[in-house]
N, C-alpha and C. Protein backbone atom coordinates (compact mmCIF):
# COMPACT_ATOMS: atom_id res chain seq x y z
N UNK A 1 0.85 -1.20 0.00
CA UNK A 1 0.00 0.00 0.00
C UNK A 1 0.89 1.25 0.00
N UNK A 2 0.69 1.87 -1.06
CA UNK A 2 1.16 3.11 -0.80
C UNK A 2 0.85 4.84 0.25
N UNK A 3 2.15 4.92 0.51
CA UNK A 3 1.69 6.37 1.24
C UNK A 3 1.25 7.34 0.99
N UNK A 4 0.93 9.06 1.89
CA UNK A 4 0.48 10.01 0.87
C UNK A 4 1.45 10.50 0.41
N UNK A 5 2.57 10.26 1.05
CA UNK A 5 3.91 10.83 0.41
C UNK A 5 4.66 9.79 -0.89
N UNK A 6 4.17 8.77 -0.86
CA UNK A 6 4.53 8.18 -1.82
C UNK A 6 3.84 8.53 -3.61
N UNK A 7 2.30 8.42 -2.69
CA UNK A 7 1.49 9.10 -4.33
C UNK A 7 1.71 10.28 -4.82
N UNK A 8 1.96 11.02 -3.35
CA UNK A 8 2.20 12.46 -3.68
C UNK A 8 3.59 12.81 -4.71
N UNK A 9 4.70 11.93 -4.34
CA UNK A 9 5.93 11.68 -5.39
C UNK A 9 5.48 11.16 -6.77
N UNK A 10 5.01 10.42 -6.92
CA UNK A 10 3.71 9.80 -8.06
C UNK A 10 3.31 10.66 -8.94
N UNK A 11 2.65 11.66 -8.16
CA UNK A 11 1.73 12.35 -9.17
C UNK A 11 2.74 13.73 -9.50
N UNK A 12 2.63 14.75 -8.57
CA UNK A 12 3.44 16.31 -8.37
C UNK A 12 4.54 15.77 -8.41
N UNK A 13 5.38 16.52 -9.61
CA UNK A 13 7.22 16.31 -9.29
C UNK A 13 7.77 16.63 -8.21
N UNK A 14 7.42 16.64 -7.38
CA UNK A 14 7.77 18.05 -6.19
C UNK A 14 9.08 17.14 -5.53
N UNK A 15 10.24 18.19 -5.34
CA UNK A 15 11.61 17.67 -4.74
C UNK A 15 11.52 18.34 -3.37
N UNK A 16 11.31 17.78 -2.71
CA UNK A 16 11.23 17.93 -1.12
C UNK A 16 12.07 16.60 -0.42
N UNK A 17 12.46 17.06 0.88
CA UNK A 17 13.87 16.37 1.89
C UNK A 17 12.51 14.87 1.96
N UNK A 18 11.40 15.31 2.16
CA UNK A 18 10.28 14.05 2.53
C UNK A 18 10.17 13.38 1.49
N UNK A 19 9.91 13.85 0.71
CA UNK A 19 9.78 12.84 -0.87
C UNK A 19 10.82 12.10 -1.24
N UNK A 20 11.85 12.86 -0.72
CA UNK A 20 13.40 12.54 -1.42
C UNK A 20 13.73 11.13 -0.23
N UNK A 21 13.48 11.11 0.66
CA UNK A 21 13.12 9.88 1.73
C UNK A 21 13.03 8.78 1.47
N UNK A 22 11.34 9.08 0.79
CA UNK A 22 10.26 8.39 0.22
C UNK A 22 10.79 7.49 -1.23
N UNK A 23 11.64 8.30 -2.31
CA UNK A 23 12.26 7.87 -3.52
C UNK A 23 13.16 6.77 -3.43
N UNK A 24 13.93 7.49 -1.91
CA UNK A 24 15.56 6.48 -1.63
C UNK A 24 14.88 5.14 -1.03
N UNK A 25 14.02 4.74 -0.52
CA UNK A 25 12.94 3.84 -0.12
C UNK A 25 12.69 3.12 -1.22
């Protein structure tokens, strides 16, 4: 199951320290 930070990387390109977390994951 994915997270909201995971879909949220998914959908919005958005480069944030949380997403960037989420990617290295």
């Amino acid at each position: 199951m994915l997270s909201k930070q995971q879909v949220a990387s998914y959908g919005p390109p958005r480069r944030t320290a949380r997403e960037r977390h989420t990617v290295s994951i």
